[in-house]
Protein backbone atom coordinates (compact mmCIF):
# COMPACT_ATOMS: atom_id res chain seq x y z
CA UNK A 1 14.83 17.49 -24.07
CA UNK A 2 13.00 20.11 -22.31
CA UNK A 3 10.35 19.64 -20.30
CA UNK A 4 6.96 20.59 -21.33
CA UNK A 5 4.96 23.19 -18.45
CA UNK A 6 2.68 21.15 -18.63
CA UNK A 7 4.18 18.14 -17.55
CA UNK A 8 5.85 20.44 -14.99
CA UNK A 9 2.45 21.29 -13.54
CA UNK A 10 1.47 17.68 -13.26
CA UNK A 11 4.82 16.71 -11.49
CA UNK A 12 4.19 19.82 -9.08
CA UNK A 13 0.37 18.20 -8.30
CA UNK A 14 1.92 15.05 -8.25
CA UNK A 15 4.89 15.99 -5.56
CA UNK A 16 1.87 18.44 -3.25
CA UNK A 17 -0.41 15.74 -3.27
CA UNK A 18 2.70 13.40 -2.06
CA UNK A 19 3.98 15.99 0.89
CA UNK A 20 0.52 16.69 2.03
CA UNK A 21 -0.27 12.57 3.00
CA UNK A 22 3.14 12.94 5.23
CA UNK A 23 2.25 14.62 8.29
CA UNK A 24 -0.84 12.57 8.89
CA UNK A 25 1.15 9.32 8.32
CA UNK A 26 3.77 10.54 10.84
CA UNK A 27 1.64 11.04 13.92
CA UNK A 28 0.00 7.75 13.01
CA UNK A 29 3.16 5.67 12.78
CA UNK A 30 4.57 7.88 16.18
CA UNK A 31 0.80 6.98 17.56
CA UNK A 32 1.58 3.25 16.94
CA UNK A 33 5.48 3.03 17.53
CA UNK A 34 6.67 1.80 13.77
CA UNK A 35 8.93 3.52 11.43
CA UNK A 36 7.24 5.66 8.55
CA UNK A 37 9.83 5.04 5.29
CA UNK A 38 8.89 7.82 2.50
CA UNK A 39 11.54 9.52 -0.29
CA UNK A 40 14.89 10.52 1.43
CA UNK A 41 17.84 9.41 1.60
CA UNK A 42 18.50 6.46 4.55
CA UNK A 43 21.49 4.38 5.61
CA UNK A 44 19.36 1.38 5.72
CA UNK A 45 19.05 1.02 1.52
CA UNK A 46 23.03 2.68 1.34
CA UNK A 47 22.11 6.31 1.53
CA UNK A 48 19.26 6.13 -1.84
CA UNK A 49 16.43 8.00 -1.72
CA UNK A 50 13.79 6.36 -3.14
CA UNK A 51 11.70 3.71 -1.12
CA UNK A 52 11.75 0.57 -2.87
CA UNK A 53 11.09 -3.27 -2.42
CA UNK A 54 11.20 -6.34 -4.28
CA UNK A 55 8.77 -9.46 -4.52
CA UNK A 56 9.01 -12.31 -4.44
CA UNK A 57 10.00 -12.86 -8.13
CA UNK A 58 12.77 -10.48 -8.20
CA UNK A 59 10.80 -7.42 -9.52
CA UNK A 60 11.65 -4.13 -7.60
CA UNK A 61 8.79 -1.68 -7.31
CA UNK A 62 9.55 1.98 -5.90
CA UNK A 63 6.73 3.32 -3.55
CA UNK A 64 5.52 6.57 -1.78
CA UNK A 65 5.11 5.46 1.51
CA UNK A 66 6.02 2.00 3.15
CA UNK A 67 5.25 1.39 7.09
CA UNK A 68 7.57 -0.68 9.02
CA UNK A 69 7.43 -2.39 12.10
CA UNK A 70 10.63 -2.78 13.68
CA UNK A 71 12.38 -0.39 10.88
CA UNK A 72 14.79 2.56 11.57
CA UNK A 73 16.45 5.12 9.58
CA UNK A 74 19.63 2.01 9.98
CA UNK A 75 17.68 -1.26 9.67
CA UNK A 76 15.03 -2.03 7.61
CA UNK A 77 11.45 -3.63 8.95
CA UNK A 78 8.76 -5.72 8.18
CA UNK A 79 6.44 -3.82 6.20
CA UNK A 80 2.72 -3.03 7.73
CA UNK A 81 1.54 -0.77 5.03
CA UNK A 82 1.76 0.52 1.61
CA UNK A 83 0.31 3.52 0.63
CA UNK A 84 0.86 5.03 -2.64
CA UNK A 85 -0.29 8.68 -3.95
CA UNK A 86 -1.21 9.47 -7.33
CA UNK A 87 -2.09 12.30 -9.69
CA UNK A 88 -4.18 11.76 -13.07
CA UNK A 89 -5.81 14.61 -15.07
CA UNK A 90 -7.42 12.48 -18.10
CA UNK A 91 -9.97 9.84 -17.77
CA UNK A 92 -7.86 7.79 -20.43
CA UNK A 93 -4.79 7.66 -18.25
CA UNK A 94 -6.58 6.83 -14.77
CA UNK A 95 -7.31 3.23 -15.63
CA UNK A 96 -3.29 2.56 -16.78
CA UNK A 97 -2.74 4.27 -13.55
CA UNK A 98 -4.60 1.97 -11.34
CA UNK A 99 -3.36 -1.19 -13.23
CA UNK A 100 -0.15 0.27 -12.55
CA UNK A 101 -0.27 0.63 -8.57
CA UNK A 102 -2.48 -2.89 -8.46
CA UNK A 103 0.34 -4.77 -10.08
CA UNK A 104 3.35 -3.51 -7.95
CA UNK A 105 1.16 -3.29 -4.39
CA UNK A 106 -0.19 -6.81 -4.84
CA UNK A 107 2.75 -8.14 -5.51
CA UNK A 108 4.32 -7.14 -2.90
CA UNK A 109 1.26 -7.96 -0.36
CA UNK A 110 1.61 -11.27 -2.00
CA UNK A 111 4.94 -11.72 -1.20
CA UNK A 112 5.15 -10.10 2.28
CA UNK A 113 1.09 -12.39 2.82
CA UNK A 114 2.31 -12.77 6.22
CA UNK A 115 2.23 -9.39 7.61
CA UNK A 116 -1.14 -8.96 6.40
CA UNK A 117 -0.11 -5.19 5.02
CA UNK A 118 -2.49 -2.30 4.45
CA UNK A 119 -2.93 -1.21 0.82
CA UNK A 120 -3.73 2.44 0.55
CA UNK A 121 -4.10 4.87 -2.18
CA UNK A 122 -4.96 8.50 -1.93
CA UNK A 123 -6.02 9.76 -5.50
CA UNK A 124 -6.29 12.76 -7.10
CA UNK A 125 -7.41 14.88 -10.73
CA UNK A 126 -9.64 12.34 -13.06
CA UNK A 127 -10.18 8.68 -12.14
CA UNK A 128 -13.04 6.65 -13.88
CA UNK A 129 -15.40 4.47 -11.29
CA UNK A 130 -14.55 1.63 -12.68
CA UNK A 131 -10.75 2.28 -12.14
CA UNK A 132 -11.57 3.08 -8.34
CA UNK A 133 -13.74 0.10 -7.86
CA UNK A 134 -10.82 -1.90 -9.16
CA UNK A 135 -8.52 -0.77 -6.55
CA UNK A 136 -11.36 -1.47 -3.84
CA UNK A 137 -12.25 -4.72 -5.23
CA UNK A 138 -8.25 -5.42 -4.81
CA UNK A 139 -8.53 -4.70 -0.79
CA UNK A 140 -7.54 -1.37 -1.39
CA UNK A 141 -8.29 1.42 1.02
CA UNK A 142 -8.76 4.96 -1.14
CA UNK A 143 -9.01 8.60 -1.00
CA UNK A 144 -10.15 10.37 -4.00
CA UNK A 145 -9.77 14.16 -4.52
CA UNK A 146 -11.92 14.87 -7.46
CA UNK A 147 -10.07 17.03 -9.86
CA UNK A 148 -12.02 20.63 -8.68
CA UNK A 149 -11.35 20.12 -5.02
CA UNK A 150 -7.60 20.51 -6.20
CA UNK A 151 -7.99 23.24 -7.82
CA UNK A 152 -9.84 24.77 -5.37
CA UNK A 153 -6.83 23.92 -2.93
CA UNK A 154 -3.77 25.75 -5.31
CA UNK A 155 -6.98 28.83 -5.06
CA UNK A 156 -6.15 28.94 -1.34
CA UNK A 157 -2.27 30.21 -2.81
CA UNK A 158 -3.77 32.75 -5.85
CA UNK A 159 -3.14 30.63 -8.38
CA UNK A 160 -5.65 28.48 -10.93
CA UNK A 161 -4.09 25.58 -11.91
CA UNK A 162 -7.01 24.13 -14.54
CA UNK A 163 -5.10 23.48 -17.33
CA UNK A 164 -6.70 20.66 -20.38
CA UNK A 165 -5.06 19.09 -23.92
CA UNK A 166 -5.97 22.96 -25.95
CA UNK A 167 -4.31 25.07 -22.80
CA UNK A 168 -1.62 26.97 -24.16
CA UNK A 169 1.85 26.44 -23.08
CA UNK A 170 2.40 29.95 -22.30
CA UNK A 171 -0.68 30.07 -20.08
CA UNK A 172 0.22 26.60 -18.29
CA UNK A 173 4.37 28.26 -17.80
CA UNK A 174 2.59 31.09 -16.01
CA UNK A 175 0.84 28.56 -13.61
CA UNK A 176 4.52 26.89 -12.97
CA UNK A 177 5.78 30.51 -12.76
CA UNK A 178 3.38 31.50 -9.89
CA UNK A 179 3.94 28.07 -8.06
CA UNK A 180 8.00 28.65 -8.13
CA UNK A 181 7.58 32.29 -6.45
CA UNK A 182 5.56 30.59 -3.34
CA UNK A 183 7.14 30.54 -0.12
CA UNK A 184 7.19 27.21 2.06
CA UNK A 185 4.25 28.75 4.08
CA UNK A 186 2.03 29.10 1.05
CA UNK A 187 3.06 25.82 -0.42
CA UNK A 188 2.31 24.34 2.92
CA UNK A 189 -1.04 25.80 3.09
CA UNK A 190 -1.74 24.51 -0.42
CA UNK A 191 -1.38 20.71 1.42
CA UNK A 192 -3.59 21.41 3.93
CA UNK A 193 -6.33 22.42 1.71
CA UNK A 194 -5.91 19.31 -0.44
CA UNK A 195 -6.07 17.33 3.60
CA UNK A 196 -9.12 18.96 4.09
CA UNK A 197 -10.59 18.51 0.59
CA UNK A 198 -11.84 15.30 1.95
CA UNK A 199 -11.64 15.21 5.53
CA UNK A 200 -14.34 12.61 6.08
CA UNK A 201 -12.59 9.94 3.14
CA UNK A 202 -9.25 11.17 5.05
CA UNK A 203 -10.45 10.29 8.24
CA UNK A 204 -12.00 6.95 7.65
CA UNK A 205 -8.51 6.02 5.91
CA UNK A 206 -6.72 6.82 8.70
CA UNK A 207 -8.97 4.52 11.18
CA UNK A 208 -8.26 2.01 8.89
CA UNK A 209 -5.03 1.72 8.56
CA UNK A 210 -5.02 2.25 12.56
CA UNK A 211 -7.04 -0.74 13.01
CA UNK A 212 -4.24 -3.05 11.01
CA UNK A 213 -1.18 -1.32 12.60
CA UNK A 214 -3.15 -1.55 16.04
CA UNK A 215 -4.63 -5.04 15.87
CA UNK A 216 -3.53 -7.64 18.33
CA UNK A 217 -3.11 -11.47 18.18
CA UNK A 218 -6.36 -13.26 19.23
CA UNK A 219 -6.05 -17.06 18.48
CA UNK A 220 -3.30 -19.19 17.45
CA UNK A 221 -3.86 -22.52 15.42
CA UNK A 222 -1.54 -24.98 15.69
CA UNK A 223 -2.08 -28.21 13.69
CA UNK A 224 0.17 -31.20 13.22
CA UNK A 225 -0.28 -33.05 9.97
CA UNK A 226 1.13 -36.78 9.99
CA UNK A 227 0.76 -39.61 7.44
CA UNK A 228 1.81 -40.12 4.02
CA UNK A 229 0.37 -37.92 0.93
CA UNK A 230 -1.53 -39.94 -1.19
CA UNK A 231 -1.55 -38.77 -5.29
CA UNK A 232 -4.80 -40.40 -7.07
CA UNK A 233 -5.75 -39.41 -10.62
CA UNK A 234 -9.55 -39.08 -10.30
CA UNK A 235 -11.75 -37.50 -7.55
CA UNK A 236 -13.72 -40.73 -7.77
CA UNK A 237 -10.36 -42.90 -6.61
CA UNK A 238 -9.69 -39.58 -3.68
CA UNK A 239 -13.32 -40.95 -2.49
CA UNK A 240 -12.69 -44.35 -2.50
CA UNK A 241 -9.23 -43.63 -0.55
CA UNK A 242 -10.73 -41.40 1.50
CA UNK A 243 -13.52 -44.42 2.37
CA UNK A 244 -11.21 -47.04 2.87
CA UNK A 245 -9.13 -44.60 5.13
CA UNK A 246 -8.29 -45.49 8.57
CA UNK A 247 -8.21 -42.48 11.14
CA UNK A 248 -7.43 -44.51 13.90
CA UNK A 249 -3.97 -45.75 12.48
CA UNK A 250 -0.88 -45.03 14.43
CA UNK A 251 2.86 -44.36 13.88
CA UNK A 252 2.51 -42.26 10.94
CA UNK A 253 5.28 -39.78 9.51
CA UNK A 254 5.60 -36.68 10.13
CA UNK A 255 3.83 -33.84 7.16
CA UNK A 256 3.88 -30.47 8.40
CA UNK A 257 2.33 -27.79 10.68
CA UNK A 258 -0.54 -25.79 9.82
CA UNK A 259 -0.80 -22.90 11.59
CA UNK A 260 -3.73 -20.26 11.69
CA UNK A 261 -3.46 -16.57 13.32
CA UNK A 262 -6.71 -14.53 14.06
CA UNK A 263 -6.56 -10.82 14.69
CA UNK A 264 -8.84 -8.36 16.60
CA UNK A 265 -9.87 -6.68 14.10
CA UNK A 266 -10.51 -9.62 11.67
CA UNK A 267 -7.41 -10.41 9.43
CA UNK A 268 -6.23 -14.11 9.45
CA UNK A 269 -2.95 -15.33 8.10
CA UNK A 270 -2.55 -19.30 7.49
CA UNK A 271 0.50 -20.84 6.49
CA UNK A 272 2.34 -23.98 6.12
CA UNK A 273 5.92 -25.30 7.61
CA UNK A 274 7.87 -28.74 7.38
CA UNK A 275 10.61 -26.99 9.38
CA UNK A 276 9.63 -26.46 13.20
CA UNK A 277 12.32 -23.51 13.23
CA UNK A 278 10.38 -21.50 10.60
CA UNK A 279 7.65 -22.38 11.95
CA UNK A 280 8.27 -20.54 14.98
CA UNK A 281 10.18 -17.60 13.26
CA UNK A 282 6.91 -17.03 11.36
CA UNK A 283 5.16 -17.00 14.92
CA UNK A 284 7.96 -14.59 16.27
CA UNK A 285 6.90 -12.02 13.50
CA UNK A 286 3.64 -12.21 14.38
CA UNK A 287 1.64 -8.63 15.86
């Protein structure tokens, strides 16, 4: 089946609005010595292109941008941030689109808790409030490009690309006509127009997700748990245990470790070993 121009158009958007986060994200993961993972094809995932990872319930989830530390073009990392882009020119789809990038970027923060990952969206065309506030609420970190200030960027190249649901298909094949006859200078100047649509939402991202890939280890909690786990059925029989409970006895087994990690720049990450090994593996991973 063909595709539609207008479809075309979005994917061309889509793909600018993509490229134009790159260059930024480079100099920040050269600034802070990790490995920036975006669409191209690398020896670590057998020569594929597309950036991908899997949670922890077997679900793979492809992504724009992932941020390693300790990952190479050969070996993959631990990741430090995802950041995804994304293109919407109705209202009615922007919700489905946020819902979308929620459910595969908190999954994934879920699984990978103990990095303590950056979750970053830069947005573009038509998003409702409510479907940005439900990214933020989420611990998202967001740059919106209201749907004129991307026009105004492809204006920068000669071409209007408004299009709606009544454009003509003719009219919209025009649009995709001028983009194709651009040279890589003018297609490069329309992605530093959409980077300085919103230079001061661009630049408050960016100190973000340098604060997380910066931060440093302040504190480390160490707690050993010992005694036996009680089950009770009621709180009111927990209370009574808990009254009766003797603090002061000795020689009791062995639980766990509870260990805590504070950051500089606020983040904590808790979690629980009965294995001293992983235990310190999970300290070893620790920055």
């Amino acid at each position: 089946m063909a595709q539609s121009p207008t479809h075309r158009l979005g994917q061309i958007i889509g793909d600018l609005l993509e490229e134009s986060a790159r260059p930024l994200l480079e100099s920040v993961a050269q600034r802070h010595g990790v490995y920036l993972d975006f669409r191209h094809e690398r020896p670590a995932r057998n020569g594929r292109s597309t950036v991908s990872w899997v949670d922890s319930m077997g679900n793979s989830h492809r992504l724009d941008y992932v941020i390693e530390q300790g990952g190479s073009e050969d070996n993959m990392g631990r990741p430090r941030a995802f950041i995804e882009t994304a293109w919407r020119r109705y209202t009615k789809h922007s919700r489905n689109k946020a819902q979308e990038i929620q459910g595969a970027v908190l999954a994934l923060a879920e699984t990978y808790r103990d990095c303590r990952p950056f979750l970053g969206v830069i947005l573009a065309g038509v998003f409702t409030d409510g479907s940005l506030q439900q990214l933020r609420s989420n611990g998202f970190r967001i740059v919106y490009l209201p749907y004129e200030k991307v026009l105004e960027a492809f204006r920068v190249a000669g071409i209007n690309a408004a299009f709606d649901e009544d454009t003509r298909d003719e009219v919209v094949q025009g649009k995709v006509d001028a983009y194709e006859r651009l040279t890589q200078e003018q297609r490069a100047g329309v992605c530093e127009a959409l980077r300085a649509a919103e230079r001061g939402q661009l630049d408050a991202f960016v100190r973000d997700l340098c604060g997380v890939l910066g931060r440093a280890v302040e504190t480390v909690y160490v707690t050993t748990l010992h005694g036996q786990t009680e089950q009770l059925r009621t709180p009111q029989d927990a209370i009574a245990f808990l009254k009766d409970y003797q603090e002061a006895a000795a020689s009791l087994p062995f639980v766990r470790y509870e260990l805590g990690v504070r950051f500089t720049n606020g983040d904590e990450v808790r979690a629980t070993f009965r294995d001293k090994a992983q235990a310190i593996e999970f300290l070893r991973g620790m920055r």
